[in-house]
Protein backbone atom coordinates (compact mmCIF):
# COMPACT_ATOMS: atom_id res chain seq x y z
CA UNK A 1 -3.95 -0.50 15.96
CA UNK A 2 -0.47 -1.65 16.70
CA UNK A 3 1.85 -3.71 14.80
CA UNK A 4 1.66 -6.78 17.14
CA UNK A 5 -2.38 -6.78 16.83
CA UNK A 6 -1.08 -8.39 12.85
CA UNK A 7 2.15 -9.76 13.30
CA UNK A 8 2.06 -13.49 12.15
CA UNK A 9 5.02 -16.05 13.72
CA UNK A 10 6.47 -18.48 11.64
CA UNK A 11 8.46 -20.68 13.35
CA UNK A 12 11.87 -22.23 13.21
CA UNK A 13 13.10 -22.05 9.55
CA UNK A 14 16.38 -24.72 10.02
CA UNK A 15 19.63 -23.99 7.96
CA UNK A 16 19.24 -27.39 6.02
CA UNK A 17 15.34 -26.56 4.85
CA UNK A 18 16.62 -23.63 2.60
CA UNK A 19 16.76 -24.43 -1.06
CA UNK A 20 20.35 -24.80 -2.66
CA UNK A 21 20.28 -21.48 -4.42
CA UNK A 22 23.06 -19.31 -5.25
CA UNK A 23 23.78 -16.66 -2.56
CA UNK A 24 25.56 -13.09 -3.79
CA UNK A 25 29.00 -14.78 -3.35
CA UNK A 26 28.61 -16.67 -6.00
CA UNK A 27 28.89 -14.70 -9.01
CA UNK A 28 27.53 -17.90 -11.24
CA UNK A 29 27.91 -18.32 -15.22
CA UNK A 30 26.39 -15.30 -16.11
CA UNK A 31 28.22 -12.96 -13.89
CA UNK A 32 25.32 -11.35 -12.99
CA UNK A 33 24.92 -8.16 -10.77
CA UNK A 34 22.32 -6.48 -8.72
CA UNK A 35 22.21 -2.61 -7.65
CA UNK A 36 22.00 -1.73 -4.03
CA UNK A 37 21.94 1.54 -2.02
CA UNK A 38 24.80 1.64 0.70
CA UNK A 39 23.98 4.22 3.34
CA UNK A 40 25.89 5.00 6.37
CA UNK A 41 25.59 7.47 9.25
CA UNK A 42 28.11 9.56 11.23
CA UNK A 43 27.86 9.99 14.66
CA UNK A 44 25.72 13.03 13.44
CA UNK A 45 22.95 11.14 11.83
CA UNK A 46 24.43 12.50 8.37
CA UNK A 47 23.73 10.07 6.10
CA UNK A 48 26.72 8.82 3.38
CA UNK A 49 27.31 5.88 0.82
CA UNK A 50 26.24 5.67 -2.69
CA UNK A 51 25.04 2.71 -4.94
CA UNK A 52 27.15 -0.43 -5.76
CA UNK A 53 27.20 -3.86 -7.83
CA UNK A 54 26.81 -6.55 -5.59
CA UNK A 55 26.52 -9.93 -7.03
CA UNK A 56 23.53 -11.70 -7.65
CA UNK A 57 23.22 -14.90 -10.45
CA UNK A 58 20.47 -14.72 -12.69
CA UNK A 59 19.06 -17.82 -11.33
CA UNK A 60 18.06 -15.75 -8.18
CA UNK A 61 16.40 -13.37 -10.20
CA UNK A 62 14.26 -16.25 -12.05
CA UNK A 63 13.15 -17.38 -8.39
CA UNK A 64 12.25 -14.42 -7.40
CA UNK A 65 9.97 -13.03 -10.00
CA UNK A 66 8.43 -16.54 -9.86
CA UNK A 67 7.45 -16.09 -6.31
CA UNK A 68 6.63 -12.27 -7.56
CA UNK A 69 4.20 -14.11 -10.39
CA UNK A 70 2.67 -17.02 -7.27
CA UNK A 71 1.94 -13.94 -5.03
CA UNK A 72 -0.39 -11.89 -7.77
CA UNK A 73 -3.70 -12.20 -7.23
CA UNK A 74 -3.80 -12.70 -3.52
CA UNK A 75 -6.56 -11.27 -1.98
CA UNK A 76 -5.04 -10.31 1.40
CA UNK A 77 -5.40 -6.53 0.60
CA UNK A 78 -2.04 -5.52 2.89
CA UNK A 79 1.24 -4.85 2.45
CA UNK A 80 3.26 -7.72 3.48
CA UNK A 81 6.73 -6.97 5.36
CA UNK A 82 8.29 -10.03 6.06
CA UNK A 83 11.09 -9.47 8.55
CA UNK A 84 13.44 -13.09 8.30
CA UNK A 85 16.75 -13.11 10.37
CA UNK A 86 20.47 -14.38 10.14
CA UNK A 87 22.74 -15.24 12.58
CA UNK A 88 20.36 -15.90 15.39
CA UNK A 89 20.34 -19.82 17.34
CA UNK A 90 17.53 -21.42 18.58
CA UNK A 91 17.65 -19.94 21.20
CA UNK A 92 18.18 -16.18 20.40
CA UNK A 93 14.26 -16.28 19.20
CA UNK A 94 13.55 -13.97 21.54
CA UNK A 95 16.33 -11.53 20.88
CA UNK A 96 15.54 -11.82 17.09
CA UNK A 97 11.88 -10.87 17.81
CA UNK A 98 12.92 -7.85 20.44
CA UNK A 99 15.14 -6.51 17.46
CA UNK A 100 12.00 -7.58 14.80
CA UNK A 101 9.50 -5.10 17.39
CA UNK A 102 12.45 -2.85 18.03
CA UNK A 103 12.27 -1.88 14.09
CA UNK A 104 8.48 -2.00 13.40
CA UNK A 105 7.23 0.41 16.65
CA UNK A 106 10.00 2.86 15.25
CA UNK A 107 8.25 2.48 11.61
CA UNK A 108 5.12 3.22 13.03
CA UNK A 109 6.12 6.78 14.27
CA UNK A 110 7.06 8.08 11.00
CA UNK A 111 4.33 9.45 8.86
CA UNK A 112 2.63 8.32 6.92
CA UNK A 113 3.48 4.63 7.89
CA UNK A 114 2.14 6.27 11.30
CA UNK A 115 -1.48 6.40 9.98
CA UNK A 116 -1.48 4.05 7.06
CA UNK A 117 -0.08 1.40 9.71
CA UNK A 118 -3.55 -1.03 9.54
CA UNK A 119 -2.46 -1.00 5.84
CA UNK A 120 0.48 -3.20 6.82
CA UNK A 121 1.11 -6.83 7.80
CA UNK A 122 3.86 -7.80 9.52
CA UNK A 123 5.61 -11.68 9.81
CA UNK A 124 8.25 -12.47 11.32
CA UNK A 125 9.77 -15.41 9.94
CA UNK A 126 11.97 -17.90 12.55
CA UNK A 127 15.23 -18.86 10.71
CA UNK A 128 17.33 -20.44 12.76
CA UNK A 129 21.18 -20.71 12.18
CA UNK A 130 24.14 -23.04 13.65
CA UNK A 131 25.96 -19.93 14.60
CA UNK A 132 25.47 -16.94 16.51
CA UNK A 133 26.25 -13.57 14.57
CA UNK A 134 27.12 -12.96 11.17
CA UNK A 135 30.36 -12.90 8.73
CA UNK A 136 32.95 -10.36 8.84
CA UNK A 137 31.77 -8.68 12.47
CA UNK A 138 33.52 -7.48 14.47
CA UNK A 139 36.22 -7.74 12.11
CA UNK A 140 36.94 -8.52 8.25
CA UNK A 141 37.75 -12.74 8.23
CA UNK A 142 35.38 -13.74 10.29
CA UNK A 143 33.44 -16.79 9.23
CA UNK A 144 29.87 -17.72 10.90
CA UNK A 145 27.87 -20.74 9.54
CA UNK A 146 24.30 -18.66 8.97
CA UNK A 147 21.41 -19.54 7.52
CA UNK A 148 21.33 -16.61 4.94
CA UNK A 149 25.19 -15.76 4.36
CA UNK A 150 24.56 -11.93 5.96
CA UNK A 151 28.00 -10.50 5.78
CA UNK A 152 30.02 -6.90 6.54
CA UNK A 153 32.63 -5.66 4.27
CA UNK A 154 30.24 -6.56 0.62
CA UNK A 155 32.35 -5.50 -2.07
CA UNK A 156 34.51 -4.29 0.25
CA UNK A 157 32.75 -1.58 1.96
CA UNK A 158 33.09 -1.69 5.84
CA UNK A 159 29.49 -1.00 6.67
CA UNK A 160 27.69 -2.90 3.25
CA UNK A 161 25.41 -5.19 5.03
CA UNK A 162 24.52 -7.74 2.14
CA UNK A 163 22.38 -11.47 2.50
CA UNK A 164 22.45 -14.00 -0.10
CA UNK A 165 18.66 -13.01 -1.68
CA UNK A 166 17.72 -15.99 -3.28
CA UNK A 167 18.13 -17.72 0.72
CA UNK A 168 16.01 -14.40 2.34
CA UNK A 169 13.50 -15.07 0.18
CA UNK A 170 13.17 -18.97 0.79
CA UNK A 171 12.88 -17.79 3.60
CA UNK A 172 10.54 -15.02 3.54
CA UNK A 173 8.33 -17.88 1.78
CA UNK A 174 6.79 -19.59 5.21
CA UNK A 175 4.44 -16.22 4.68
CA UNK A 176 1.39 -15.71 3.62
CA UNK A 177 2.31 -13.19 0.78
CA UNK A 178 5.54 -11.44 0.56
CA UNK A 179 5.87 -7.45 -0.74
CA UNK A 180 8.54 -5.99 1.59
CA UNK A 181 11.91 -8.25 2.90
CA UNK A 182 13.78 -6.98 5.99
CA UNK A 183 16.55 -9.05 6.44
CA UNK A 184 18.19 -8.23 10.10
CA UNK A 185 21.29 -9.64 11.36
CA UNK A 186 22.01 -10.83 14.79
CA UNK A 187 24.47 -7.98 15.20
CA UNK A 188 25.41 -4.50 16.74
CA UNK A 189 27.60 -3.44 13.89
CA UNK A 190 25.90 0.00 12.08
CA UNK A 191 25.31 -1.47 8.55
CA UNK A 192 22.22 -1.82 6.22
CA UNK A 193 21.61 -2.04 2.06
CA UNK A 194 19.08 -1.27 0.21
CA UNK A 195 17.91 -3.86 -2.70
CA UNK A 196 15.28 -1.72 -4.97
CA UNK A 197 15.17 -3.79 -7.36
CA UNK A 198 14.50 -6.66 -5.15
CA UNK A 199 11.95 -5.19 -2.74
CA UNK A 200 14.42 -5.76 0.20
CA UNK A 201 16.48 -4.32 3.22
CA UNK A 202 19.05 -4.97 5.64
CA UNK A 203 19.66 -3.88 8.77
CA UNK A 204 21.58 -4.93 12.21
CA UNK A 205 19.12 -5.83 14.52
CA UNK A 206 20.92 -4.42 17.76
CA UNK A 207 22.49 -1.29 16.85
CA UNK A 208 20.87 1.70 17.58
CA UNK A 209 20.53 3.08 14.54
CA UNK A 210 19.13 -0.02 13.03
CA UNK A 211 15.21 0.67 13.12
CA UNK A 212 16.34 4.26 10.80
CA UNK A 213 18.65 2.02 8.64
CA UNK A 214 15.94 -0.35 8.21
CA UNK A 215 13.34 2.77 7.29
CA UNK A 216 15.54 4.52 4.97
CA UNK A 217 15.84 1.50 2.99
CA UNK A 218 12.53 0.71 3.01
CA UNK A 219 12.10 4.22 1.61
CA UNK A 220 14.37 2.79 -1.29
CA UNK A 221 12.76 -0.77 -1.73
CA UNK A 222 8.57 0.25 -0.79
CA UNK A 223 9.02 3.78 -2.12
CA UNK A 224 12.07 3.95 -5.25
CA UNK A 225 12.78 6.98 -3.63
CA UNK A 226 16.81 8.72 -3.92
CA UNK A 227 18.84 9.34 -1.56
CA UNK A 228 18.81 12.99 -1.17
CA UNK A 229 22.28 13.25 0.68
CA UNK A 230 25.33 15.03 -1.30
CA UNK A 231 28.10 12.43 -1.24
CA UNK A 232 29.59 9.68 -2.93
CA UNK A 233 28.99 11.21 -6.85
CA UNK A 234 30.47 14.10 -8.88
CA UNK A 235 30.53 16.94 -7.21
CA UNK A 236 28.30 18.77 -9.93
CA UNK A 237 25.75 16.13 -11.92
CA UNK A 238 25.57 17.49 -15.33
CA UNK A 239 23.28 14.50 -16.83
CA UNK A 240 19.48 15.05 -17.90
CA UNK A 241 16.54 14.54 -15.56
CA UNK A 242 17.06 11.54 -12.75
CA UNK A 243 14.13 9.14 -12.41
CA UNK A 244 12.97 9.13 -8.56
CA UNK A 245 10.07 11.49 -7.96
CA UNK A 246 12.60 13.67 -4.64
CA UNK A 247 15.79 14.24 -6.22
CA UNK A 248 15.05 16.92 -10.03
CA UNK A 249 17.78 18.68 -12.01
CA UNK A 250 14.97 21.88 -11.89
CA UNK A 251 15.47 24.85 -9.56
CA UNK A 252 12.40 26.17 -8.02
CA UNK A 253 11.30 28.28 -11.35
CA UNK A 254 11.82 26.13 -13.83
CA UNK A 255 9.75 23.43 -12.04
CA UNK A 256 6.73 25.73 -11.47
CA UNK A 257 7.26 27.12 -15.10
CA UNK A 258 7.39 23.84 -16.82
CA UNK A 259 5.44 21.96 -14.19
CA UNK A 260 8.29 19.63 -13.18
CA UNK A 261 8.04 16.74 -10.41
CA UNK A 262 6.71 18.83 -7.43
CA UNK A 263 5.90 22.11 -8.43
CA UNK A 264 2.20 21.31 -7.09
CA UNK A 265 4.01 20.99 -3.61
CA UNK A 266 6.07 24.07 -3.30
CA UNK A 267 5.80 26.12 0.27
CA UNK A 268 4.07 23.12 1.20
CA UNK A 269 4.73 22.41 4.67
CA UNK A 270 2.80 20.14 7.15
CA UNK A 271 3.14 18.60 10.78
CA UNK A 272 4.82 15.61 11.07
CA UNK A 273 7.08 15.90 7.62
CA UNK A 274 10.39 17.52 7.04
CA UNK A 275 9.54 21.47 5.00
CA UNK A 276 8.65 23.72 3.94
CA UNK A 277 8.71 22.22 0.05
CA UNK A 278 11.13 23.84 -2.01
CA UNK A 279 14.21 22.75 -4.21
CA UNK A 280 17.53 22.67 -1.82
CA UNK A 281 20.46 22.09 -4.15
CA UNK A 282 22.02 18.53 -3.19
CA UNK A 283 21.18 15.12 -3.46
CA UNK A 284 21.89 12.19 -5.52
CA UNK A 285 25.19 11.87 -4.12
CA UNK A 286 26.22 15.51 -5.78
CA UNK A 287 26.25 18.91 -4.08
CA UNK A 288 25.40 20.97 -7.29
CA UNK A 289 23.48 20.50 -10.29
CA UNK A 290 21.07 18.63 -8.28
CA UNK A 291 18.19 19.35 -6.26
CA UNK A 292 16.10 17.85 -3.51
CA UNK A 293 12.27 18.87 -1.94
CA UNK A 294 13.47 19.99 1.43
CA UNK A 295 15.76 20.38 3.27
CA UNK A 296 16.86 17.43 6.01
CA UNK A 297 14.54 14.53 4.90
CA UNK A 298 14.72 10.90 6.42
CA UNK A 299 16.29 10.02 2.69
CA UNK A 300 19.04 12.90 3.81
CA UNK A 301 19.77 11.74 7.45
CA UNK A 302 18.65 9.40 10.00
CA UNK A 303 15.99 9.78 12.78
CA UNK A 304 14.37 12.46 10.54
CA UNK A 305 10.68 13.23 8.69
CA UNK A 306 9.84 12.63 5.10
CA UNK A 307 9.03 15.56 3.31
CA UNK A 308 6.05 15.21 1.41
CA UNK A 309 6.93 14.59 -2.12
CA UNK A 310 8.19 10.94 -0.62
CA UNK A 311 4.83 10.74 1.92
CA UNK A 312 3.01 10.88 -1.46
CA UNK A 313 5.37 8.49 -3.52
CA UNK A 314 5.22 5.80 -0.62
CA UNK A 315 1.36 6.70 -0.68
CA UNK A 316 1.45 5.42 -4.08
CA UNK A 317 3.25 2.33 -3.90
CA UNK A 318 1.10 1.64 -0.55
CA UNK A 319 -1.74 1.72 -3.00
CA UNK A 320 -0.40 -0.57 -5.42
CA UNK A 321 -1.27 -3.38 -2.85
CA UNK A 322 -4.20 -2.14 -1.14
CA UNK A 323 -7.42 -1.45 -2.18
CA UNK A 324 -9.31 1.15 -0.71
CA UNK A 325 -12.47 -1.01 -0.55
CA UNK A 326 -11.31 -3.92 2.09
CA UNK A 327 -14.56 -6.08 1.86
CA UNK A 328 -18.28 -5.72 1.06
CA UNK A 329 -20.74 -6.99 -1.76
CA UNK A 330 -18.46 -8.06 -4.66
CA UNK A 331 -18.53 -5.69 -8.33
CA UNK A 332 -20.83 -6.84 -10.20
CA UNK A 333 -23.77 -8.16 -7.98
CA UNK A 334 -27.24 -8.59 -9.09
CA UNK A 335 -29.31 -6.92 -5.91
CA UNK A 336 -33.00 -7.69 -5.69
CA UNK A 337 -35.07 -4.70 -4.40
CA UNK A 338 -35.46 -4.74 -0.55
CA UNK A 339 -32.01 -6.22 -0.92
CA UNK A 340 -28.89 -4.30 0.98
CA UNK A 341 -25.41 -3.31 -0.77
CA UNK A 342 -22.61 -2.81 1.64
CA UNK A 343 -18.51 -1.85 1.52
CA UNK A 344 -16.11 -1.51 4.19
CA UNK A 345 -13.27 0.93 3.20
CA UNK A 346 -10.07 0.45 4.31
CA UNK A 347 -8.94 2.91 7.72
CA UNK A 348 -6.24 5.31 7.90
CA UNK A 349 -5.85 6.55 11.69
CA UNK A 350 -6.16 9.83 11.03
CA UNK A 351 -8.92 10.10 8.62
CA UNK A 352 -11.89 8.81 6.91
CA UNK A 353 -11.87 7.29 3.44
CA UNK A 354 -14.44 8.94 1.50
CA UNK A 355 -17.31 7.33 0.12
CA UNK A 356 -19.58 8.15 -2.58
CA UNK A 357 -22.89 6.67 -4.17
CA UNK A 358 -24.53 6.88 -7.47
CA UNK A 359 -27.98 5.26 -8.68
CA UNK A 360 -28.29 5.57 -12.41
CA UNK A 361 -25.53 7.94 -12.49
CA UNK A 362 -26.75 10.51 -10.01
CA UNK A 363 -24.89 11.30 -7.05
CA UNK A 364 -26.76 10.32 -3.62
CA UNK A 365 -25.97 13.54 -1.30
CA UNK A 366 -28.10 11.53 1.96
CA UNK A 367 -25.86 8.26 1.13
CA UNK A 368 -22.70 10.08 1.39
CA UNK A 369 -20.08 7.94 3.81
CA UNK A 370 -22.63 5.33 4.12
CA UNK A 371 -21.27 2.00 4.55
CA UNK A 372 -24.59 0.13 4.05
CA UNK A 373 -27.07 0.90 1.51
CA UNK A 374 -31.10 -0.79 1.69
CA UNK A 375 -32.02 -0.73 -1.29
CA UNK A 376 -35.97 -0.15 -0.02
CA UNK A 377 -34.46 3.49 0.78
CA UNK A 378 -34.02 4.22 -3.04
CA UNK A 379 -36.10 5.37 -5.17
CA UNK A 380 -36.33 2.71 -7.82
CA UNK A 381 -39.09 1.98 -10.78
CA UNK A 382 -39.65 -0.48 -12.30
CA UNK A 383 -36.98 -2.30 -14.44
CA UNK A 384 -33.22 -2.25 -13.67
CA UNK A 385 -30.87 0.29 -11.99
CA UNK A 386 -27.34 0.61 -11.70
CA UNK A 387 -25.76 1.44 -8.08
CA UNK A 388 -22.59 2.45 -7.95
CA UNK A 389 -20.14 3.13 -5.60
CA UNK A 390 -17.04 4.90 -5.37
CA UNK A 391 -14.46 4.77 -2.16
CA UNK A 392 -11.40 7.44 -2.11
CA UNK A 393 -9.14 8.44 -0.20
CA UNK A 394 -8.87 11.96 -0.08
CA UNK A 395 -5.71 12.80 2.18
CA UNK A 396 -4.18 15.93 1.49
CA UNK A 397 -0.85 14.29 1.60
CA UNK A 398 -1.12 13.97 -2.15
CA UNK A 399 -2.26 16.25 -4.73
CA UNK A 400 -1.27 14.35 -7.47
CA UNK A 401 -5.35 14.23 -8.89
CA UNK A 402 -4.22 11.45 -11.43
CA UNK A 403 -2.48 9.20 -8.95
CA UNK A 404 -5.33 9.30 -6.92
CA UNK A 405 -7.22 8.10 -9.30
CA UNK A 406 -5.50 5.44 -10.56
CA UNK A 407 -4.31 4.14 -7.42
CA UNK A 408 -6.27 5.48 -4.08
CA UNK A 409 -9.91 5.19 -5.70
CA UNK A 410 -11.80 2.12 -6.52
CA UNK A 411 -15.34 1.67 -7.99
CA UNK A 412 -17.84 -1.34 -7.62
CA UNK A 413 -21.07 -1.39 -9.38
CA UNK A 414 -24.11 -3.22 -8.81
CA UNK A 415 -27.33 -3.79 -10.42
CA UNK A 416 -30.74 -3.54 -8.70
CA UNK A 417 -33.66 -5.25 -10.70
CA UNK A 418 -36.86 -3.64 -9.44
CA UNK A 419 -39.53 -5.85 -10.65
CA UNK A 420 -42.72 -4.19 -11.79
CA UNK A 421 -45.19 -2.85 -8.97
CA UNK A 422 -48.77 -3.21 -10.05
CA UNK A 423 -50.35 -0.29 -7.39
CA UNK A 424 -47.17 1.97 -7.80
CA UNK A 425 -49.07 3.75 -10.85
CA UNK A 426 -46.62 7.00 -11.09
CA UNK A 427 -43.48 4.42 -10.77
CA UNK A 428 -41.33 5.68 -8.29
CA UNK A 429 -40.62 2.65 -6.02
CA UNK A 430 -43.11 4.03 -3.48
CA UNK A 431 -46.89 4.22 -2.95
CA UNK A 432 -48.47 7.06 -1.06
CA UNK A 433 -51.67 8.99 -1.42
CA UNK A 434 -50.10 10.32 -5.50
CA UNK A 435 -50.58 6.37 -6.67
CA UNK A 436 -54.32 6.55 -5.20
CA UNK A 437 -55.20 9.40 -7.09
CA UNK A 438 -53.72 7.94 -9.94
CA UNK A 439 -56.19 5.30 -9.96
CA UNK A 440 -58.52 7.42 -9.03
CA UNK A 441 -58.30 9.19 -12.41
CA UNK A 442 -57.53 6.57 -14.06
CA UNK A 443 -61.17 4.58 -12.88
CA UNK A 444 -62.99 7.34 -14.21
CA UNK A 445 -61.58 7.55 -17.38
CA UNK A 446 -62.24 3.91 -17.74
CA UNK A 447 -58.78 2.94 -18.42
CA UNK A 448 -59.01 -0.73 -18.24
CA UNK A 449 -54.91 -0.64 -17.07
CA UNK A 450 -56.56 -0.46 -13.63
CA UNK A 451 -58.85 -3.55 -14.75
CA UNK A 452 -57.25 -5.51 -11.23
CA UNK A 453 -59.55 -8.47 -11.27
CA UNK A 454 -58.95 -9.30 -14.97
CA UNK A 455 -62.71 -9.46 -16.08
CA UNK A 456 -62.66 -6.91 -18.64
CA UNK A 457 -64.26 -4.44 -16.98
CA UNK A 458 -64.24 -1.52 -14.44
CA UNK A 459 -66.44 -2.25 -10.91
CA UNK A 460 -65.93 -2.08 -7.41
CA UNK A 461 -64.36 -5.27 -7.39
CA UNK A 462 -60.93 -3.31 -9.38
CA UNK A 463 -61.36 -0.84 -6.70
CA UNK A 464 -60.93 -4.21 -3.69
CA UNK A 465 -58.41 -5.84 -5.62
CA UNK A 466 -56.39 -2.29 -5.74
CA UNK A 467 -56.66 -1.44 -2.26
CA UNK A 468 -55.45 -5.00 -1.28
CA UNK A 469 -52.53 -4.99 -3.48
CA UNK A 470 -51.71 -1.19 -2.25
CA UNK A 471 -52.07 -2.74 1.34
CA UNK A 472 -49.26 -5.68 0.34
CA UNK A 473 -46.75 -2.90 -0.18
CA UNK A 474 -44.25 -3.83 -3.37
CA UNK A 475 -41.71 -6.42 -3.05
């Protein structure tokens, strides 16, 4: 499937239609801050930078977890990346979306955002801007009226690529739902930022390096993943453990003797990521003291693999949005017999979802990967049964077993009510030959629970009224 099959336009976002909110130039009353990752190539592909205050007033916080709180609950089962762009005209649309493409084919050749890519929808938003380009490019003083205030120089690095947030995500609004923000800039000027915190990027839309920019940031905002290059800190970090899952203060023993972070991973190494899995000392901005799963990840330098402790974080935070079950007969259903149960899982490219069923608790080996269950093919008795399904997915990208089960498996249960079957005598949601020689035996013993015409009695009119109702077939 390719990104362009799902990509959504919304069109032509003017300047004067974005809310008067204050942008990150405005420090505002409270003198309020937010944290962004700053990273910067050489000509190399060597990643550098660190993390820096930018300013951001508290009153853009409050709008965005609003929108945060609006978009919970929506049942659109994606991830939402919402690319919206500064410093293009009216008519630099189509530049904006050649950069918007430009970035989103080169996201779809990194795994796992290679396989997982149905799991995504992509918008791009049309903001439209009096002038062309953005402040401070090519050179510090330079003032462009833009829609969303994207500038050079923030706080006074060169190559800090910030927007005024609270205006991105006016922007971003137009779409459907909103879980990733790209903000590109109608420039050729190397510069990006990272907004964790925010669930947002930036990236120029023309450079060359901008669709890597825009991925290693998105492996900050999607995936809270470190950078895992070695400058821009202390030399030697001497603090206690950091908090992303790729960057430990363990060496190699002491994670697979205390079972730190990724000790399930180590000597891991797979097509398509950056290994084998070990701990390489660097990363967090330190050369020493710190270390990092392999050894020249995508979080380390540009135009590079993740290594596989970040495919399985951004696995997890994938999850967080999507469900694997992507439609079918809602939890909970009451299912009359000769009634059908159904799912459809969501699709990786590269592999089946697996899918399991269980009636009353016992696993169904001949329903295995079945996406469409009659119930007429069970064998139910009389009463009420529970059907249950379970849909995992089962990649070998993550061996986490307890993230997999809180966030890549999901169970619906149904129940079946069988209603009684007078002529299935043994009660197992069948008849055959076994329920005729059940009333067989049961005639001759005079059991009057074969008494079928209700008079009281055993005659050859039980034995008609049997035969008829064992030629109706149960319901």
């Amino acid at each position: 499937m390719s990104w362009t099959a799902s990509l959504s336009l919304v069109l032509a976002l003017s300047t004067g239609s974005a809310m008067a909110l204050v942008g990150p130039e405005d420090i505002g009353a409270n003198n309020g801050m937010t944290t962004v990752h700053g990273c910067f190539g050489d000509e190399h592909g060597n990643l550098y930078g660190g993390i820096f205050q930018v300013p951001m007033d508290d009153e853009v916080r409050e709008f965005i977890d609003a929108m945060n709180v609006a978009n919970q609950g929506l049942d659109d089962n994606r991830v939402d990346l919402v690319f919206v762009g500064d410093g293009y005209t009216a008519g630099e649309m189509a530049q904006y979306h050649t950069d918007v493409n430009g970035i989103v084919d080169s996201l779809y050749q990194y795994e796992p955002f290679t396989s997982y890519q149905s799991y995504f929808r992509v918008t791009a938003v049309e903001v439209v801007s009096n002038e062309s380009g953005v402040d401070n490019d090519p050179n510090q003083g330079v003032s462009r009226d833009t829609a969303l205030d994207m500038q050079y120089w923030c706080s006074g690095i060169e190559r800090l690529l910030c927007v005024n947030v609270g205006k991105a995500y006016t922007a971003a609004a137009a779409a459907d739902d909103i879980d990733q923000v790209v903000a590109i800039a109608n420039s050729s000027k190397y510069g990006g930022a990272g907004y964790p915190g925010n669930n947002l990027g930036t990236a120029a839309g023309q450079n060359g390096a901008a669709a890597d920019i825009a991925i290693h940031e998105l492996g900050h905002s999607l995936g809270d993943l470190a950078d895992e290059y070695t400058y821009g800190g202390p030399m030697t970090y001497t603090g206690p453990e950091l908090g992303p899952v790729d960057v430990s203060i363990y060496n190699r023993q002491e994670q697979l003797d205390q079972d730190r972070k990724w000790h399930y991973w180590m000597d891991a190494n797979q097509s398509g990521f950056d290994g084998p899995i070990s701990t390489f000392e660097g990363g967090n901005y330190s050369e020493f003291g710190v270390f990092r799963p392999s050894n020249n990840s995508m979080m380390r330098a540009l135009g590079r693999p993740f290594n596989l402790v970040s495919a399985e974080q951004l696995l997890k935070e994938i999850y967080r949005e999507v469900s694997p079950i992507d439609s079918g007969t809602g939890d909970g259903a009451l299912i009359s017999r000769g009634g059908t149960v159904g799912v459809t899982p969501m699709q990786p490219l590269n592999h089946n979802l697996s899918i399991y069923w269980y009636l009353d608790n016992v696993f169904q080996i001949d329903l295995f990967g079945a996406t469409l269950v009659d119930t007429d093919d069970l064998t139910l008795g009389s009463g009420e049964h529970e059907l249950k399904v379970v849909v995992v997915d089962e990649t070998n990208w993550v061996r986490d077993e307890a993230m997999r089960e809180q966030f890549m498996s999901e169970t619906r249960t149904y129940t079946i009510r069988a209603l009684p079957c007078a002529p299935d005598l043994i009660e197992d949601g069948t008849l055959n030959f076994l329920d005729l020689s059940r009333f067989i035996v049961l005639y001759g013993d005079g059991d009057l629970s074969v008494d079928f015409n209700g008079d009281g009695s055993l005659n050859f009119l039980d034995v008609s009224a049997y035969l008829t109702l064992f030629a109706q077939g149960c319901p």
